[in-house]
Protein backbone atom coordinates (compact mmCIF):
# COMPACT_ATOMS: atom_id res chain seq x y z
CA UNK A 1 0.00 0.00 0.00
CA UNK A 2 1.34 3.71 -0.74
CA UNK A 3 2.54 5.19 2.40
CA UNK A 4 1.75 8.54 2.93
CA UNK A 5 3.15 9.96 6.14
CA UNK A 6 2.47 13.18 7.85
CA UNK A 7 4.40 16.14 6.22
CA UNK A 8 6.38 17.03 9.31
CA UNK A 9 8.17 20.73 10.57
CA UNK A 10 11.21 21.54 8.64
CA UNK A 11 13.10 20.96 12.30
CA UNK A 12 12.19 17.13 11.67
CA UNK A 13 13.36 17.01 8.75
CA UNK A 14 17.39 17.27 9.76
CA UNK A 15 17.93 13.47 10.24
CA UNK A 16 20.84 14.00 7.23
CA UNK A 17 21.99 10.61 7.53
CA UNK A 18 18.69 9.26 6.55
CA UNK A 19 18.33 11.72 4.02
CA UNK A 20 22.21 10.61 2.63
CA UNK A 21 20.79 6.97 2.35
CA UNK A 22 17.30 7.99 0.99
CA UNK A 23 19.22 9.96 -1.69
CA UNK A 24 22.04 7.73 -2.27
CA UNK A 25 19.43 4.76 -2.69
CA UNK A 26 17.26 6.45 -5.34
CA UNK A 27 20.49 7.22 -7.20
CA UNK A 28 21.62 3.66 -7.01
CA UNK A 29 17.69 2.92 -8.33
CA UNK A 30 16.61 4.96 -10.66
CA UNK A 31 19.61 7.08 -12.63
CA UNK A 32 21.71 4.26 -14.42
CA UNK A 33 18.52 2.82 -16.04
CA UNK A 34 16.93 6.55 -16.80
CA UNK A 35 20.75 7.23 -18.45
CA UNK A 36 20.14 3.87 -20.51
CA UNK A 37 16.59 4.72 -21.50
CA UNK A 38 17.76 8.55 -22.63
CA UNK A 39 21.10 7.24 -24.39
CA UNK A 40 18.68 5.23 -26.91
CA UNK A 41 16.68 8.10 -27.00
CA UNK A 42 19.57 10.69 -28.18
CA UNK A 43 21.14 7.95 -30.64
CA UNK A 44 17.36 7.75 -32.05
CA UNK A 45 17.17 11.07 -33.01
CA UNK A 46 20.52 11.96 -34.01
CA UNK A 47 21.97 9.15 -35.65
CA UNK A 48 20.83 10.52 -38.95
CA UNK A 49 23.91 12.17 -38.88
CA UNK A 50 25.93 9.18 -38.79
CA UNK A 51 23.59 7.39 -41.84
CA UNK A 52 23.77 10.38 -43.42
CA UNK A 53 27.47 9.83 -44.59
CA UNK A 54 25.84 6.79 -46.42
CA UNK A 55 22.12 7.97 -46.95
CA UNK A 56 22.61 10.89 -48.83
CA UNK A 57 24.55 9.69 -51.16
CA UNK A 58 22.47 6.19 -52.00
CA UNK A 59 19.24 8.24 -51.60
CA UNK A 60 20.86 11.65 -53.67
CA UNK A 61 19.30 13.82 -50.73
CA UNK A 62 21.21 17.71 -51.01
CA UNK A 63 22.35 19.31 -48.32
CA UNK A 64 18.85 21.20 -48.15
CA UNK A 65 17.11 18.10 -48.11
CA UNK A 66 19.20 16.57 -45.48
CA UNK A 67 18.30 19.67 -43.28
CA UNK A 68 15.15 19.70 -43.64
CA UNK A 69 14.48 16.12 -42.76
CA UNK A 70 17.21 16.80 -39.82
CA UNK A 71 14.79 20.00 -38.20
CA UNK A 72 11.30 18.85 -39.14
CA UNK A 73 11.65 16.07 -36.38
CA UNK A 74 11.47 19.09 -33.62
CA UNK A 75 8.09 20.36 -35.37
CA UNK A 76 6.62 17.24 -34.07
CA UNK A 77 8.61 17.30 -31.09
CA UNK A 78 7.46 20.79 -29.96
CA UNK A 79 3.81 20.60 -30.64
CA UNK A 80 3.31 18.32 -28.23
CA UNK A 81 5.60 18.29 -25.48
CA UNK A 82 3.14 20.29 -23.29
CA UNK A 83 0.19 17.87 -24.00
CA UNK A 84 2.50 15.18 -23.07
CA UNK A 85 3.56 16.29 -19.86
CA UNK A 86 0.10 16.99 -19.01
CA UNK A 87 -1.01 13.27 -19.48
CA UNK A 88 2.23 12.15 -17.73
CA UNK A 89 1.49 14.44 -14.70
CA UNK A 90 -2.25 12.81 -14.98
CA UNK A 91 -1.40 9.30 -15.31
CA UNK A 92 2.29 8.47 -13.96
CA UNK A 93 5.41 8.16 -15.58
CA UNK A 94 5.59 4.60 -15.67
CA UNK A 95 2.92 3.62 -18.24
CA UNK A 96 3.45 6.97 -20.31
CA UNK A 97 6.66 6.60 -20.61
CA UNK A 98 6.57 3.40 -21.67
CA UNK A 99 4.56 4.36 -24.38
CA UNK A 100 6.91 6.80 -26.15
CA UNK A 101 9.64 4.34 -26.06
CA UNK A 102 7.35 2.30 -27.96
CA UNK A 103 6.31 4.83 -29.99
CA UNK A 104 9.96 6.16 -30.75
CA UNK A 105 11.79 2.82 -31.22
CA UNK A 106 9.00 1.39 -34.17
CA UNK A 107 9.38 5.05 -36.08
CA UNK A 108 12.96 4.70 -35.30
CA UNK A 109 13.36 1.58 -36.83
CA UNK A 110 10.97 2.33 -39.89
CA UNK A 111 13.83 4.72 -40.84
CA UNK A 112 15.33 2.11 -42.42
CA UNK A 113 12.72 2.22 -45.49
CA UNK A 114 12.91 5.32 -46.19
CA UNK A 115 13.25 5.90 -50.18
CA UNK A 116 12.62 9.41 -50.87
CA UNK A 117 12.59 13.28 -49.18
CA UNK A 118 9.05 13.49 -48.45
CA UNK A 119 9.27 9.68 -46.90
CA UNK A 120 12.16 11.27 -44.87
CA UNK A 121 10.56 14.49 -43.72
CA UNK A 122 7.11 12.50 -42.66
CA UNK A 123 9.11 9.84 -40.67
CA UNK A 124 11.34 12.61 -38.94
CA UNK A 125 8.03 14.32 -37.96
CA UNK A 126 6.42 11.18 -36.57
CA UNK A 127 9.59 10.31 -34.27
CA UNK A 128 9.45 14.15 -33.24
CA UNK A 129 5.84 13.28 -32.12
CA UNK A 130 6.65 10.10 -30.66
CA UNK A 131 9.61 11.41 -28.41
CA UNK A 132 7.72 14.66 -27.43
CA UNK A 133 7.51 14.71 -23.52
CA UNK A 134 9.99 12.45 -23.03
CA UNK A 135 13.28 14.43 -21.51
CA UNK A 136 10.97 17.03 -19.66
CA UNK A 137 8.77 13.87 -18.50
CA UNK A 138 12.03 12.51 -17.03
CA UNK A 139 12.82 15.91 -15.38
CA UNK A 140 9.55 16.75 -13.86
CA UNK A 141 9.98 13.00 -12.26
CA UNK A 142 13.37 13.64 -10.78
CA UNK A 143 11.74 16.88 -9.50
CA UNK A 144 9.52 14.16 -7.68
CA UNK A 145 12.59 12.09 -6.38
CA UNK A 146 15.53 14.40 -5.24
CA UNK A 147 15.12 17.35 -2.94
CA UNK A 148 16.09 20.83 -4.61
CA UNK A 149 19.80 20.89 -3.65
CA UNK A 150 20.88 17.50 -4.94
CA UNK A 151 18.52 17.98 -8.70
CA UNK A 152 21.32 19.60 -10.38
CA UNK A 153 24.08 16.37 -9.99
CA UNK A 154 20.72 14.21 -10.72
CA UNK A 155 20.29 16.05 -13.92
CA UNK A 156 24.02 15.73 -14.97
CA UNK A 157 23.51 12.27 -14.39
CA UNK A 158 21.02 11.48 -16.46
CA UNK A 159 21.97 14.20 -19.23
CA UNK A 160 25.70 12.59 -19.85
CA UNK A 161 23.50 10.16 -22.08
CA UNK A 162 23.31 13.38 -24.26
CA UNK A 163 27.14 13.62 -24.92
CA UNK A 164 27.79 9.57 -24.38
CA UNK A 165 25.64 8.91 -27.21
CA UNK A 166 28.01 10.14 -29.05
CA UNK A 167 30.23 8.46 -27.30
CA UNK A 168 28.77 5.13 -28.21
CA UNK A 169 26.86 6.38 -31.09
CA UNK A 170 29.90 7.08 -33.26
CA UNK A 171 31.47 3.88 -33.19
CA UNK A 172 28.51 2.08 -32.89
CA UNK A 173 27.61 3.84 -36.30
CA UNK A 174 30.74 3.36 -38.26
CA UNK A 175 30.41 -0.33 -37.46
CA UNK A 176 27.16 -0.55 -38.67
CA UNK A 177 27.77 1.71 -41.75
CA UNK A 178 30.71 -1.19 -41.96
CA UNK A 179 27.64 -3.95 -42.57
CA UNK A 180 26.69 -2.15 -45.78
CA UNK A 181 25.45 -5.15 -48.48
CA UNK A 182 24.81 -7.64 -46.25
CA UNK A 183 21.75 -9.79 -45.85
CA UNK A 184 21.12 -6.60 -49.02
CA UNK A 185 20.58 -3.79 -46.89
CA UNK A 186 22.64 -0.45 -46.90
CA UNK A 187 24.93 0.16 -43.67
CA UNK A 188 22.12 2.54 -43.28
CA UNK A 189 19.54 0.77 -43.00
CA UNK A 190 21.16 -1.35 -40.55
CA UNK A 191 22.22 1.58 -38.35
CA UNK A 192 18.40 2.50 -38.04
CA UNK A 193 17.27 -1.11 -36.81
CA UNK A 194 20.12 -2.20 -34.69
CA UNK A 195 19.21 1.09 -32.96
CA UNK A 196 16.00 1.37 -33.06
CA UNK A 197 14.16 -2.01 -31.84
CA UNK A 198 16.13 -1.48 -28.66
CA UNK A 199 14.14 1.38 -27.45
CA UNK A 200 10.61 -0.51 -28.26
CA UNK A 201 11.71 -3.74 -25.97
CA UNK A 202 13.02 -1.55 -23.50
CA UNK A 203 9.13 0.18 -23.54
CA UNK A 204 8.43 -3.03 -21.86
CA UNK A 205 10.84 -2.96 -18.94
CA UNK A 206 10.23 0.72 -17.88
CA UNK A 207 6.39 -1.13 -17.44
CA UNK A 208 7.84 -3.06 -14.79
CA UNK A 209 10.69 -1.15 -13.12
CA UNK A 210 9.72 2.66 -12.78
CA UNK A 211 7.71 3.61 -10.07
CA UNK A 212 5.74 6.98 -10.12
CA UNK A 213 6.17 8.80 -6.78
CA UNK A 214 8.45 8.28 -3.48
CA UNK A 215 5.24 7.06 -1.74
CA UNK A 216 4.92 3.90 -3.48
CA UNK A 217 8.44 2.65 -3.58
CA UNK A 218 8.73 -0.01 -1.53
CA UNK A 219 12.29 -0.40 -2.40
CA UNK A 220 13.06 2.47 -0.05
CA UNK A 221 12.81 1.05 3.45
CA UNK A 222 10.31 3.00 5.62
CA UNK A 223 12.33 5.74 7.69
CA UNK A 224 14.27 6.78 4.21
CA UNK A 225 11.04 6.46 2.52
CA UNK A 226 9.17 8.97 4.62
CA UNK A 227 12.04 11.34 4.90
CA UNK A 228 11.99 11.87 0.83
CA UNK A 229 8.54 12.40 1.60
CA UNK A 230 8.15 14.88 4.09
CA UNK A 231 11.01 16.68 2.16
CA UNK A 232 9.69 17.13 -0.99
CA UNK A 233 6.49 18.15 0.27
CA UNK A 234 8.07 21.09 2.54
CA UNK A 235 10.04 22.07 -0.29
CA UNK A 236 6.61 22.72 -2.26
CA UNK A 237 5.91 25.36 0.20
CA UNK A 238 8.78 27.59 -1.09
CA UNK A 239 9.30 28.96 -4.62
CA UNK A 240 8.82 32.48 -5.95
CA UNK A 241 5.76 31.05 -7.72
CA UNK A 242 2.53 30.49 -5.93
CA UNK A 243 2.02 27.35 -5.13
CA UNK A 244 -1.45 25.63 -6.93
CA UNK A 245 -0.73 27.79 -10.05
CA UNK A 246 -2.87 26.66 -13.04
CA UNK A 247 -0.69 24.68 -15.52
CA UNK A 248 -1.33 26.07 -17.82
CA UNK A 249 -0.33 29.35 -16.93
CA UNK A 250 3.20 28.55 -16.18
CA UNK A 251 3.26 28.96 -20.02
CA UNK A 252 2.67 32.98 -19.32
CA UNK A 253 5.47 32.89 -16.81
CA UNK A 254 8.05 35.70 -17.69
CA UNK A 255 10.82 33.89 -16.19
CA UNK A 256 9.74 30.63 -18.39
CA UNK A 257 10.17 32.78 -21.44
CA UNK A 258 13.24 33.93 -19.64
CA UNK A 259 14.47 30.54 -19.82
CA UNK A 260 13.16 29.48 -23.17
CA UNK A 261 14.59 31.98 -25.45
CA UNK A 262 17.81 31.48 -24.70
CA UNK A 263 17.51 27.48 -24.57
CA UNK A 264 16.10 28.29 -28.17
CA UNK A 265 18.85 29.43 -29.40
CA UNK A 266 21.84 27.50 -27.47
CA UNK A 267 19.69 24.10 -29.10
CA UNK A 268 20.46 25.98 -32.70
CA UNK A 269 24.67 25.61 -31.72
CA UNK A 270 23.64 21.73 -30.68
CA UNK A 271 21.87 20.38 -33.18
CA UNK A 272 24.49 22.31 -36.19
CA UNK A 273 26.67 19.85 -34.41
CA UNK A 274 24.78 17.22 -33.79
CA UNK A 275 23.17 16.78 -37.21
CA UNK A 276 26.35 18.34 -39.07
CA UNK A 277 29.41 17.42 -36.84
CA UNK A 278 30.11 14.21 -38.76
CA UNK A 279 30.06 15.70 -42.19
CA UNK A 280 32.00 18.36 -41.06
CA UNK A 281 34.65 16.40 -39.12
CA UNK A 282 35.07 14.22 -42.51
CA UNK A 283 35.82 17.08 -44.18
CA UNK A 284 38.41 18.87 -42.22
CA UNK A 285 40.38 16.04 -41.45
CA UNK A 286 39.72 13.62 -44.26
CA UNK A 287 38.96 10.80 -42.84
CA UNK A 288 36.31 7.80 -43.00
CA UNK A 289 33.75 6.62 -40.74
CA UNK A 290 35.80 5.16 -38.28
CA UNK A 291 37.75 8.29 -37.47
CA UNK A 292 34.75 10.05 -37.59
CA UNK A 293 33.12 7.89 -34.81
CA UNK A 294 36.33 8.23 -32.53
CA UNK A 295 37.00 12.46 -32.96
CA UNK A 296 33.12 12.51 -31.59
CA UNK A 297 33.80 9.94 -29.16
CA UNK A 298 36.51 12.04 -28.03
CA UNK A 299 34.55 15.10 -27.69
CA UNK A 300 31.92 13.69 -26.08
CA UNK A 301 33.92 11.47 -22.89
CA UNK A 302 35.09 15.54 -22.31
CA UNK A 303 31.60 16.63 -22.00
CA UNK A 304 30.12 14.54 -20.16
CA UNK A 305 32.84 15.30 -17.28
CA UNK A 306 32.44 19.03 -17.82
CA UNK A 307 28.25 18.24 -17.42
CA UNK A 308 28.90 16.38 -13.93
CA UNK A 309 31.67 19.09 -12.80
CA UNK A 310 29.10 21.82 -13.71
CA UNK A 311 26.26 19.84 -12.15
CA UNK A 312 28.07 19.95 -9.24
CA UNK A 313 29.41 23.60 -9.08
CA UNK A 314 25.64 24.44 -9.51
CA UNK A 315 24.20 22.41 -6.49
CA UNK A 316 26.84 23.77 -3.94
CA UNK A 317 27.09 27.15 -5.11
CA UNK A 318 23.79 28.25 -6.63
CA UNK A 319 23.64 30.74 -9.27
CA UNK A 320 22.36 28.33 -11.93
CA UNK A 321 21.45 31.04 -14.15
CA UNK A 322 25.18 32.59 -13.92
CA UNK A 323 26.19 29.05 -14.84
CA UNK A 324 24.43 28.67 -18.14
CA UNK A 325 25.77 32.77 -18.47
CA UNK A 326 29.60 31.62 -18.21
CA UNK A 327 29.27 28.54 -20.48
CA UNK A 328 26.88 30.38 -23.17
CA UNK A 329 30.01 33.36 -23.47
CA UNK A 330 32.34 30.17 -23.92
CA UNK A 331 30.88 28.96 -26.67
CA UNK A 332 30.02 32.44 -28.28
CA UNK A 333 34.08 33.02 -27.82
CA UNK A 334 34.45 29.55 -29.52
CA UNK A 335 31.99 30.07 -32.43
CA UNK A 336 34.05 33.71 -33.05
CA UNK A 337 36.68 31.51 -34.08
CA UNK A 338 35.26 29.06 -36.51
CA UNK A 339 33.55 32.49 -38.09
CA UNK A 340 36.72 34.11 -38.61
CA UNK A 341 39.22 31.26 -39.23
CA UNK A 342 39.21 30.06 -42.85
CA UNK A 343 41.03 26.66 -42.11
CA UNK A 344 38.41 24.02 -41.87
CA UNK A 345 39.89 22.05 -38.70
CA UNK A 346 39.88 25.12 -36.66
CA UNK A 347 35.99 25.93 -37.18
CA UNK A 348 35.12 22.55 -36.41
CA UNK A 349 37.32 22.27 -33.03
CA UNK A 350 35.65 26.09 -32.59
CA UNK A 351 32.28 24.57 -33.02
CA UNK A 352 33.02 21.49 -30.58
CA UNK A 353 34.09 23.44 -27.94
CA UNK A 354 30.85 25.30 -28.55
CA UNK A 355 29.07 22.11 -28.07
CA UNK A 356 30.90 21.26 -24.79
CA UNK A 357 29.97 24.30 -23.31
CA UNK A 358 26.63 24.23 -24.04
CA UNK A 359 25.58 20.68 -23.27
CA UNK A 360 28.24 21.04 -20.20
CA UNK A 361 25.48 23.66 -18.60
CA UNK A 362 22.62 21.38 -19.08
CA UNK A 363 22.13 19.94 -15.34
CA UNK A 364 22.87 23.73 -14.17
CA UNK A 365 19.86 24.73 -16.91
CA UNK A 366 17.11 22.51 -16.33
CA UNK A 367 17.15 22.69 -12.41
CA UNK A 368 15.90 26.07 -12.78
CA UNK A 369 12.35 25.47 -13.84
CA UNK A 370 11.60 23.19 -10.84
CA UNK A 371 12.93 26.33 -8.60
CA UNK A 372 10.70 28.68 -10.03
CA UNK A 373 7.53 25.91 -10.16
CA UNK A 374 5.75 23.53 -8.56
CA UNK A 375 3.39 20.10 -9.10
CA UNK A 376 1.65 20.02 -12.54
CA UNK A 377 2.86 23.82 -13.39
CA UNK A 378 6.48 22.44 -13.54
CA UNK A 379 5.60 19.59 -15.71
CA UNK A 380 3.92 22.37 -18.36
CA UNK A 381 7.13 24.94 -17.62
CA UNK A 382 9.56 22.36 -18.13
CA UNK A 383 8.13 20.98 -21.37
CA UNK A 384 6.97 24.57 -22.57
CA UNK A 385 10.57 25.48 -22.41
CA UNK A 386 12.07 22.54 -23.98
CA UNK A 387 9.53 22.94 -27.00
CA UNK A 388 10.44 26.02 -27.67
CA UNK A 389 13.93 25.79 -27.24
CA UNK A 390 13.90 23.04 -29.04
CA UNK A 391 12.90 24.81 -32.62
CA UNK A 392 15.89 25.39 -32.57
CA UNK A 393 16.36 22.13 -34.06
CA UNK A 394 14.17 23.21 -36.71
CA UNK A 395 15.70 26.39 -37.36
CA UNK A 396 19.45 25.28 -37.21
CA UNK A 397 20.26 21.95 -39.60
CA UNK A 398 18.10 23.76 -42.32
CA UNK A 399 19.56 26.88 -42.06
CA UNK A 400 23.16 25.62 -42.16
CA UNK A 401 22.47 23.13 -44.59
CA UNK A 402 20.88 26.35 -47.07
CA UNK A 403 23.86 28.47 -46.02
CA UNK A 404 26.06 26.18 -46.45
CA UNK A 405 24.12 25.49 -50.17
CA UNK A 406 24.57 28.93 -51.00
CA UNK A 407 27.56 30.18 -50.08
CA UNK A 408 29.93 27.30 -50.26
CA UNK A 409 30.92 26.93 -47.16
CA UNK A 410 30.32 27.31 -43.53
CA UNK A 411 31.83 30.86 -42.08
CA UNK A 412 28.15 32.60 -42.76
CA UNK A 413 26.26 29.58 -40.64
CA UNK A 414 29.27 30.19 -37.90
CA UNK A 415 28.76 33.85 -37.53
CA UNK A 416 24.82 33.34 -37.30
CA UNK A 417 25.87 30.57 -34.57
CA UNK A 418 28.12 33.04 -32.58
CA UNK A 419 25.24 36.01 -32.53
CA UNK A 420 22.47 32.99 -31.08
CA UNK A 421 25.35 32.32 -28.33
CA UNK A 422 25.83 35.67 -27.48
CA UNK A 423 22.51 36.43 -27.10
CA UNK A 424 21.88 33.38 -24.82
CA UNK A 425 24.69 34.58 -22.75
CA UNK A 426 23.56 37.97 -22.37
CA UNK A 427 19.97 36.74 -21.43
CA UNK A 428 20.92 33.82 -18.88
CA UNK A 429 23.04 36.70 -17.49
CA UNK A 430 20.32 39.32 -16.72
CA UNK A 431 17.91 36.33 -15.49
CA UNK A 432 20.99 35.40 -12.86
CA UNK A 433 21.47 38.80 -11.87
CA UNK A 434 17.93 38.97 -11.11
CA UNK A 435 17.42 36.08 -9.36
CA UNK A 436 20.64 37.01 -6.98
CA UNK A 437 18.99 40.50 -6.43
CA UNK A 438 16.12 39.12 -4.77
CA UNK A 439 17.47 36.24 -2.70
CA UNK A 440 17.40 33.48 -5.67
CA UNK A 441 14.31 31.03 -5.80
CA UNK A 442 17.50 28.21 -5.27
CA UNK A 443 18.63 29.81 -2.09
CA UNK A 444 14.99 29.17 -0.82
CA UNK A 445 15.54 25.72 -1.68
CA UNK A 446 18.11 25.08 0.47
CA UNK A 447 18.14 22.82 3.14
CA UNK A 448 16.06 24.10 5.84
């Protein structure tokens, strides 16, 4: 039976060694199979960069084309990552998310017959729609499972699956491409079903291994159990934002359009590498798909330790905000470069380092919305933000893939890169500088 106990004073709540092995225990439980179910979800949707050193050359796709496909997936993705969220808040995050991994891994793996652009563009746009609500599903439930100080090194946790991906996704890749002809399929086509049936049978297990909230986890033993409790539930007391807010509304937030501008247009940097990086690597250094695989191997082993460093940082000194600030002027620095350097390799290490930055302030980023939220309003701030910041994705491939079309080469589509950068930077600046002026929702967060 769930146990709910009686939300207690904040003096009762200072039994820290409890609280270390309540913590420490839903770590143990719940991140390394979250990181699993999120790495199959990044090498879902990017690994059309990987195929694409094969695809568009079987297929005769431009560089337009390409794009196009690349960026329609986040027109899906965005259109209904609130209405996701929603239902997830309503009906738990085991069964729903168990459905877009099902979802996601049959589109995924339906990749693999695509013929022509349109095919291409409509099967992008379904996986966008099967994936929406997943990543802010999985943050709104770690909002559920770790108090407000340790979210942060939770996130960058989970979120390493974003660089790792790469990580394993490169390799992975080239040895797939490496299968090209046999059993008469394109190295392709087996990249899209190696990878993709994965996520669908793993639908299965997140069926029976989640568990929706602290109260039901009877994995937890009873005294850790009803500390995670009694936390979480004083923690809803504080927040700038008034507790019980319609859901709705936290999509008229200022301080969620604070946050999703900027995300908008760091997720234009990402995705130019994600979707381009492997093209762009071949190029430079002239090498195959092996090569390929280990230079964004390479990069991303880096980022993931700059995410968990960052993670860190952010949990033990606040200032989130000023975190994303710092990393966002990085990569603008780094994207100054590649725009005024005319030798191939140094645009693309510009652009990497722009990418490690970036993706490096991720934990730091998405702790903020469950600061400035609470219950079902977080769930529509978190995915509200990650829709919009995530046309980006529709906005960047295409627009790099046209520049790149029309002007021969890449130092326009690195100068448009550097101004979105900047602009983040400046933004995620002000919103810090706010948020220290009057106290900092994180600083009420603290441990009481």
């Amino acid at each position: 039976p769930s146990v709910r106990p009686r939300v207690t004073a904040p003096d009762a709540l200072a039994d820290e060694a409890v609280g270390r092995a309540a913590v420490a225990r839903v770590t143990r439980r719940l991140l390394p199979f979250l990181f699993v179910l999120y790495l199959f979800n990044y090498l879902d949707r990017t690994n059309v960069a990987m195929a694409a050193l094969q695809m568009n050359r079987d297929l005769r796709f431009s560089a337009t084309a390409y794009g196009v496909g690349a960026g329609v997936f986040f027109v899906g993705y965005a259109l209904f990552e609130v209405p996701s969220n929603l239902i997830l808040a309503r009906v738990g995050a085991r069964r729903w998310i168990a459905r877009i991994m099902l979802s996601w891994g049959l589109v995924a793996t339906a990749m693999m017959f695509v013929r022509t652009p349109w095919q291409f563009y409509v099967l992008r746009f379904l996986l966008g729609v099967g994936e929406a609500g997943f990543f802010p599903g999985i943050v709104y439930y770690l909002g559920q499972w770790f108090p407000a100080p340790e979210r942060a090194r939770a996130l960058a946790r989970f979120t390493i699956a974003i660089p790792l991906s790469g990580a394993v996704g490169g390799p992975l890749g080239a040895a797939l491409l490496g299968l090209d002809g046999r059993l008469g399929l394109a190295g392709w086509q087996w990249l899209f079903l190696v990878e993709g049936v994965p996520s669908a049978l793993l639908g299965v297990v997140v069926l029976r291994y989640l568990t929706d909230r602290p109260e039901e986890a009877r994995w937890l033993p009873p005294a850790e159990r009803a500390w995670l409790v009694d936390r979480l539930a004083h923690e809803a007391t504080l927040g700038p934002a008034p507790h019980g807010l319609p859901p709705l509304r936290a999509m008229r937030e200022p301080r969620v359009w604070w946050l999703a501008v900027p995300y908008f247009l760091v997720v234009v940097v990402g995705y130019t590498y994600s979707f381009w990086g492997p093209t762009l690597v071949r190029e430079a250094f002239g090498v195959g798909p092996t090569g390929v695989g280990r230079a964004l191997a390479g990069v991303a082993v880096l980022t993931a330790l700059v995410m968990l460093a960052v993670g860190a940082s952010a949990d033990r000194r606040g200032g989130h905000a000023l975190h994303v600030a710092a990393a966002s002027g990085v990569g603008a620095g780094a994207l100054a470069v590649s725009a005024l350097s005319r030798a191939p390799a140094v645009q693309v290490a510009g652009l990497a380092v722009a990418y490690l930055a970036f993706t490096g302030a991720f934990p730091a980023f998405f702790a903020l919305p469950g600061l400035l939220l609470r219950g079902a309003a977080a769930a529509v701030g978190i995915a509200f933000v990650n829709a919009v910041g995530n046309l980006g994705g529709v906005v960047g491939p295409p627009a790099v893939g046209a520049l790149r079309d029309s002007a021969g080469g890449m130092r326009a589509a690195y100068a448009l890169l550097c101004a979105c950068a900047a602009t983040a930077a400046v933004a995620m600046w002000t919103l810090g500088r706010r948020m220290a002026a009057e106290g900092g929702a994180e600083h009420r967060a603290q441990r009481p």
